[in-house]
Protein backbone atom coordinates (compact mmCIF):
# COMPACT_ATOMS: atom_id res chain seq x y z
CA UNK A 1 -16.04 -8.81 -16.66
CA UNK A 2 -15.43 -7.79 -20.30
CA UNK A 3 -16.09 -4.21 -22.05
CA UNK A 4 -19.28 -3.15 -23.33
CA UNK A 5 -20.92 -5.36 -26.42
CA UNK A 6 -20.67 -5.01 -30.09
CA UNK A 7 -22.64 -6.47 -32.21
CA UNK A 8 -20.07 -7.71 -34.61
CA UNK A 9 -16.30 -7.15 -34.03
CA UNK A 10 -14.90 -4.41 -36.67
CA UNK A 11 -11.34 -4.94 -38.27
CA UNK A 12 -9.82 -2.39 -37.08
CA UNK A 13 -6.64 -3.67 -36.97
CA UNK A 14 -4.91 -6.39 -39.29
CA UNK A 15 -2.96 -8.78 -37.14
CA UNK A 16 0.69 -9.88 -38.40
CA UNK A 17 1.99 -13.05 -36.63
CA UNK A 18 4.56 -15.75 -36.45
CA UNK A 19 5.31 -18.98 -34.45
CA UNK A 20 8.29 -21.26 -33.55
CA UNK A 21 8.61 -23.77 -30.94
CA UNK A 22 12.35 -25.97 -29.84
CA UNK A 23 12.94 -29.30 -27.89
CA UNK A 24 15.82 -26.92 -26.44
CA UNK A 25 19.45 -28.21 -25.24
CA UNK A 26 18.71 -30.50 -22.35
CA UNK A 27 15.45 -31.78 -22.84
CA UNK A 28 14.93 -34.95 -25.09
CA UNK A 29 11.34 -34.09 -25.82
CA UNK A 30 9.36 -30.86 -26.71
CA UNK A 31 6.13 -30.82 -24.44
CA UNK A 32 5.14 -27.51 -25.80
CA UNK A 33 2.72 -26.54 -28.30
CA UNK A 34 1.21 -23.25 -30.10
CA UNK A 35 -1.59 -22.44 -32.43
CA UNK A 36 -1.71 -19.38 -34.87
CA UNK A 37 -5.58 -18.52 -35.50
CA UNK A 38 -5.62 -15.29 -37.24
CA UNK A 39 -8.58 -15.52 -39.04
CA UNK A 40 -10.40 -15.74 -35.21
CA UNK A 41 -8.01 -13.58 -33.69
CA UNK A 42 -6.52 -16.25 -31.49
CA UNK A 43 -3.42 -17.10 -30.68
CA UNK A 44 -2.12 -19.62 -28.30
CA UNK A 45 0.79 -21.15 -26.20
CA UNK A 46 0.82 -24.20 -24.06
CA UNK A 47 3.01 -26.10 -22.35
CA UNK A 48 3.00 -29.55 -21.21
CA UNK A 49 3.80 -31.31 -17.91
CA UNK A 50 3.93 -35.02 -16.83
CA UNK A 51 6.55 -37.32 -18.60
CA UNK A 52 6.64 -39.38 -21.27
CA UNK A 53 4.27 -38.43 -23.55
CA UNK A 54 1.59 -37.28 -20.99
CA UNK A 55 3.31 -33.37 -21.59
CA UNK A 56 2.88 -33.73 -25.33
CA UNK A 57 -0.76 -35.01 -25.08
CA UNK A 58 -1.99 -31.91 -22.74
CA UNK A 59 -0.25 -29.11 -24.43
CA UNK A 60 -2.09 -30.58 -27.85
CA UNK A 61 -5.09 -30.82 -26.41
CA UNK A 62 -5.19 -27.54 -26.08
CA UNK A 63 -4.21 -25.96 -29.12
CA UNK A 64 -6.45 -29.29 -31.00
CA UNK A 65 -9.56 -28.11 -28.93
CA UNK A 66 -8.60 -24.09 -29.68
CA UNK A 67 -8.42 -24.62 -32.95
CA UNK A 68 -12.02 -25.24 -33.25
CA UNK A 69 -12.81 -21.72 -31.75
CA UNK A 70 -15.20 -19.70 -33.41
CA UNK A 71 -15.10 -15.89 -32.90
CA UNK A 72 -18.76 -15.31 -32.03
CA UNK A 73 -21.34 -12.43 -32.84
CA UNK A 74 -20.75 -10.46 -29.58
CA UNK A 75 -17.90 -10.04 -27.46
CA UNK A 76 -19.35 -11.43 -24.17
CA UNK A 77 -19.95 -14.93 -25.83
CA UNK A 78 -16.66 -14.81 -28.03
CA UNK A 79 -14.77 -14.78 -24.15
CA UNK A 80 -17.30 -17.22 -22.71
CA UNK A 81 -16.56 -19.77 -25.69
CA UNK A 82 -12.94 -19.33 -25.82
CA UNK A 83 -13.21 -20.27 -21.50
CA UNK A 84 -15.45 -23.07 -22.08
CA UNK A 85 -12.59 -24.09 -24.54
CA UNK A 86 -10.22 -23.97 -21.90
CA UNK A 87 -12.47 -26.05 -19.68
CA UNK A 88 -13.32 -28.66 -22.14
CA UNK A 89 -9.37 -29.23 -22.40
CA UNK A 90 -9.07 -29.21 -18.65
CA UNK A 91 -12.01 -31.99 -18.56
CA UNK A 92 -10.49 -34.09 -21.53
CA UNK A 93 -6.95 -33.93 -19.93
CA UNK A 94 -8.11 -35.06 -16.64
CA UNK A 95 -10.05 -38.01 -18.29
CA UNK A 96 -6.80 -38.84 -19.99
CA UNK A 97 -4.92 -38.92 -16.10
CA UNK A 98 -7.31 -41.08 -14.76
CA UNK A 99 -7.02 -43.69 -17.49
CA UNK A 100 -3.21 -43.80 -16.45
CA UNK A 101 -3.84 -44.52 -13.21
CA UNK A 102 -4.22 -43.64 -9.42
CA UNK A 103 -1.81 -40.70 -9.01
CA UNK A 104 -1.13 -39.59 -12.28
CA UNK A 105 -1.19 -35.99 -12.62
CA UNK A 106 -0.50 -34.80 -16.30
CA UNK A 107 -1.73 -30.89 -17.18
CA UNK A 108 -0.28 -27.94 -19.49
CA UNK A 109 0.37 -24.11 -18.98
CA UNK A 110 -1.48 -21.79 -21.30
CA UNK A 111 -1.12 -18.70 -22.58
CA UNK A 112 -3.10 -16.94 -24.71
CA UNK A 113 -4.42 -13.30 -27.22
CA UNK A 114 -7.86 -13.02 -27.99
CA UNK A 115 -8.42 -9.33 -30.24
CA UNK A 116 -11.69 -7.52 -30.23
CA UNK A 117 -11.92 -4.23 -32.16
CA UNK A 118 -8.98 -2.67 -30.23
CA UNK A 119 -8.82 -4.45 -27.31
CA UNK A 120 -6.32 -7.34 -26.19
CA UNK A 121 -7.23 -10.11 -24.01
CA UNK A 122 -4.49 -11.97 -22.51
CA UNK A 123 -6.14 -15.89 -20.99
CA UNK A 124 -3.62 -17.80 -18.80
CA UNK A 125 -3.34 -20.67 -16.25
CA UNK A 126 0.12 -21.15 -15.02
CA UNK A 127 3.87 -19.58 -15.58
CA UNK A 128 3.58 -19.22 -19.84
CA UNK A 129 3.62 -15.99 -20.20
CA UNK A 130 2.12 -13.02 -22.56
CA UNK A 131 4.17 -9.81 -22.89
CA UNK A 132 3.53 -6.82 -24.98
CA UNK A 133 6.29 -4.40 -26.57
CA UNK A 134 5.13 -0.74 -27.13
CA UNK A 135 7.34 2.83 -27.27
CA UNK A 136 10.37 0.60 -26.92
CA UNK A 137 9.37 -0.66 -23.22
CA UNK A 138 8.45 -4.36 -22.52
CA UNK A 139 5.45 -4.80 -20.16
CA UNK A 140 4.32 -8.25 -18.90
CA UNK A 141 0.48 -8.64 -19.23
CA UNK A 142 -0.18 -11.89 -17.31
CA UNK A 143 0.91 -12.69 -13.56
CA UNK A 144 2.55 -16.34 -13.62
CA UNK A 145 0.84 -18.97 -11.25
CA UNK A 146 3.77 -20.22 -9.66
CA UNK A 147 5.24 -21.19 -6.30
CA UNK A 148 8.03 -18.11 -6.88
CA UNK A 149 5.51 -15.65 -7.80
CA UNK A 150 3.05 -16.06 -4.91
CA UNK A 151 6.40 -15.70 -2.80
CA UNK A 152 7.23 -12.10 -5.18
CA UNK A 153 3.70 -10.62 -4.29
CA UNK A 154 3.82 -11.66 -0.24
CA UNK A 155 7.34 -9.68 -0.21
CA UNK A 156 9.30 -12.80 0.48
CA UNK A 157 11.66 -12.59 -2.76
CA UNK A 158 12.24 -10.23 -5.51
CA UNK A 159 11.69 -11.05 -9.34
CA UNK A 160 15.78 -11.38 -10.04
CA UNK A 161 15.83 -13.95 -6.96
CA UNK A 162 12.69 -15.76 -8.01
CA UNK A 163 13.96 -16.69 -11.35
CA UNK A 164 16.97 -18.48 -9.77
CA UNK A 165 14.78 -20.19 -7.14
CA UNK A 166 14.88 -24.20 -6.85
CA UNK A 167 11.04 -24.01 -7.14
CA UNK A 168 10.99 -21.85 -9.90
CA UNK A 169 9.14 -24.67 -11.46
CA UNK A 170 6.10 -25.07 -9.17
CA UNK A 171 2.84 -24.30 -11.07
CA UNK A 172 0.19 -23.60 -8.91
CA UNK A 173 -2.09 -23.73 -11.83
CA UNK A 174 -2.69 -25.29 -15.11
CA UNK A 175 -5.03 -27.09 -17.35
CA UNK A 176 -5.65 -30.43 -16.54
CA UNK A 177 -4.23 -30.96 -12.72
CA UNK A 178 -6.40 -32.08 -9.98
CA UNK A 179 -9.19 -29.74 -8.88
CA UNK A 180 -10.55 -26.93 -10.65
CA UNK A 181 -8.43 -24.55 -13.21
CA UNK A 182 -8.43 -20.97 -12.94
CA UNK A 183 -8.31 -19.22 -15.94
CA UNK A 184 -6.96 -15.38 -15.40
CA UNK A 185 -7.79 -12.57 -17.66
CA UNK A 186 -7.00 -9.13 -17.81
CA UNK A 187 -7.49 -6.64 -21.24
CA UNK A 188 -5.91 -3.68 -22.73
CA UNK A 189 -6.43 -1.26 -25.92
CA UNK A 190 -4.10 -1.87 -28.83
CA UNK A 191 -2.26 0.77 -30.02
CA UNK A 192 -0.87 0.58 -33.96
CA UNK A 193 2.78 -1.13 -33.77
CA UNK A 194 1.90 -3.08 -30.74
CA UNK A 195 4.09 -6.07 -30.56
CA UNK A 196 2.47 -9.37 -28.49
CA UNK A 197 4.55 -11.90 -27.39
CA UNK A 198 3.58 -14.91 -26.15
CA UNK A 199 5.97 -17.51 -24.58
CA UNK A 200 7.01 -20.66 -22.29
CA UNK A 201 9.14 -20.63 -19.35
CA UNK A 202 11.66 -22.07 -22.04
CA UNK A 203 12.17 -18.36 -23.23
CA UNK A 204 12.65 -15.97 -20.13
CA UNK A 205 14.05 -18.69 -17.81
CA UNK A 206 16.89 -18.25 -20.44
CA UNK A 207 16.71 -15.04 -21.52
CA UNK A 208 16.14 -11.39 -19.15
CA UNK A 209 13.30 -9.34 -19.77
CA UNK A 210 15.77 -6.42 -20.79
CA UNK A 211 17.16 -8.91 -23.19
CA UNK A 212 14.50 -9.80 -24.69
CA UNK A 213 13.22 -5.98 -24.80
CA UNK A 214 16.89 -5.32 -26.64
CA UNK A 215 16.07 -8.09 -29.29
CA UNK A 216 12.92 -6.35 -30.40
CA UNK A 217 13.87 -3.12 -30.66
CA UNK A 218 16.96 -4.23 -33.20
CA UNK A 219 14.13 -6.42 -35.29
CA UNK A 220 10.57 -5.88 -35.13
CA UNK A 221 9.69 -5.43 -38.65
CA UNK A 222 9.81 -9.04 -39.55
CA UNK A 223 8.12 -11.44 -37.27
CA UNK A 224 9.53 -14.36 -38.53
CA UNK A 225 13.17 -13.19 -38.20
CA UNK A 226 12.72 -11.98 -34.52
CA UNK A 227 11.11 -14.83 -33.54
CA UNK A 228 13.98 -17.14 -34.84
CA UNK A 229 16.36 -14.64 -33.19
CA UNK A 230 15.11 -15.11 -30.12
CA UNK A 231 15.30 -18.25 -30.32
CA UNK A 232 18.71 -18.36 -31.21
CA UNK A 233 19.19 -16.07 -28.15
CA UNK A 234 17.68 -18.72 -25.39
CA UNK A 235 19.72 -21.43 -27.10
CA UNK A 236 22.92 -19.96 -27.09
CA UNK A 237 22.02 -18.63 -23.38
CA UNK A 238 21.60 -22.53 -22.53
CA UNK A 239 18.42 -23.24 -23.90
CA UNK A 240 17.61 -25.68 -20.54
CA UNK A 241 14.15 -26.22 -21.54
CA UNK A 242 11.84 -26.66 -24.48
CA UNK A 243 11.10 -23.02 -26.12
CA UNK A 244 7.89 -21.63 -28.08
CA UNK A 245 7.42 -18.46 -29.20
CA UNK A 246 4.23 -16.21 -31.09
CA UNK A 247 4.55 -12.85 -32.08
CA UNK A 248 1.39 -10.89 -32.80
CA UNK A 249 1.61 -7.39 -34.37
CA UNK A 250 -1.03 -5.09 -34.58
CA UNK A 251 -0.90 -3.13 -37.98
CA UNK A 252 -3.47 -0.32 -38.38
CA UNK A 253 -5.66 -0.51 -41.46
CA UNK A 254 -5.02 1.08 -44.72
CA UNK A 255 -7.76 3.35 -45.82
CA UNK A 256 -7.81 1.84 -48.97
CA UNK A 257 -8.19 -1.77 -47.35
C-alpha cells in the first residue's frame, strides 16, 4: 500500500546524484548496471547473474526498460508503472532464458529510489541493496533476498557470520529466474541532507557497514568524489566482485527557486 494521493507530485526537494559502476579485481566481466533518472525521480541498480553475457543482458534490461519510466499524475499509478516495469523486465528476461535453452536460468538483482513529495520508496528483488545516511548513522532500507538472510531472521546466524557464509551468494529472488518475482517495497519521509545509497553486493561484501558509514561522514558534500572513494575503498579491500554505486541527496529547495 502507498500513502495517500496527490494530484501532481510537488518539488519539494531537488535531488543531487551520482553513479559509478567497476568490473572489480577478480571478475573478467562487469554484469552490473545503473540508471540515473532525475528528471523522474528514479534511480536504479541491477545486477546480473548467469555467465557469459546472459548477466550483462538482464542487468540492462532493466535499467533499458526503466529508462522509459514516466513519473505519472498520481502517486498510486507512478508505483504501479514503475512495478509493471519491473515485470515487463522479468517477462523479457525469461523469454531471453528460454531461447538459450532447457535449463538456462539467467536473472538480475535490483535495487531501486523512487521520490514523491517527501517520501522515499526503496523497490528491490534480491541482495542489491539501498541504504540511507542521516545524523551521521547508516540505516539499511531494504531486507536482501538471500539464502544468508532468511537464515539471519530464523536466528540461525548473525549478520557478521552471514557475510562470511559459503552461500552468501544464494538469491532467493531476482528478476528474471524461474517462477514469479517478488518485488519488496517499503517508504520513508526525506529529511533535507538525506544521503541514498544504492549498491551491489560488490560494495558491502567488501566493505563493513561502519566503513562505509565512516566514508560518508569524511565526504558527503560532493557526490561524485564519495562515490569514487568508495570505490577506491572496495578495491583496495579486494574488490572480489563487480561494484556499482548511486548516491542520491536530497537538497531542500531555495525559496528563491
Amino acid at each position: 500500500m502507498t500513502p495517500g494521493s496527490h494530484s501532481v507530485a510537488p518539488l519539494q526537494f531537488k535531488f543531487a546524484s551520482a553513479g559509478i559502476t567497476d568490473t572489480g579485481c577478480v571478475r573478467s566481466r562487469n554484469e552490473d548496471s545503473f540508471l540515473c533518472l532525475p528528471e523522474q525521480n528514479l534511480w536504479v541498480v541491477a545486477d546480473g547473474m548467469g555467465g557469459h553475457d546472459s548477466g550483462d543482458f538482464a542487468s540492462q534490461t532493466i535499467t533499458q526498460q526503466a529508462a522509459r519510466f514516466t513519473q505519472q499524475s498520481s502517486l498510486e499509478d507512478s508505483i504501479l508503472v514503475l512495478e509493471e516495469n519491473f515485470l515487463h523486465s522479468h517477462q523479457i528476461i525469461q523469454e531471453k532464458a528460454g531461447h538459450l535453452g532447457k535449463g538456462i536460468t539467467i536473472g538480475s538483482t535490483v535495487a531501486s529510489l523512487f521520490t514523491w513529495d517527501d517520501l522515499a520508496f526503496v523497490l528491490w528483488a534480491g541482495d542489491s541493496r539501498v541504504y540511507r545516511y542521516r545524523d551521521q548513522q547508516l540505516s539499511r532500507l531494504s531486507e536482501d533476498h538471500s539464502y544468508v538472510e532468511e537464515l539471519v531472521r530464523l536466528g540461525k546466524l548473525d549478520q557478521n557470520e552471514a557475510e562470511a557464509h559459503p552461500a552468501a551468494n544464494v538469491v532467493l529472488n531476482a528478476i528474471g529466474i524461474e517462477g514469479n518475482v517478488v518485488i519488496d517495497m517499503e517508504y520513508s519521509h526525506i529529511q533535507p541532507n538525506d544521503i541514498f545509497l544504492l549498491c551491489s553486493d560488490g560494495l558491502y561484501k567488501d566493505l563493513s557497514e561502519s566503513a562505509l558509514a565512516k566514508l560518508i561522514e569524511h565526504q558527503n558534500t560532493d557526490l561524485e568524489a564519495l562515490s569514487a572513494s568508495l570505490l577506491k575503498a572496495a578495491l583496495d579491500s579486494g574488490g572480489s566482485d563487480n561494484c556499482t554505486i548511486v548516491l542520491v541527496k536530497a537538497l531542500p529547495e531555495r525559496e528563491d527557486d
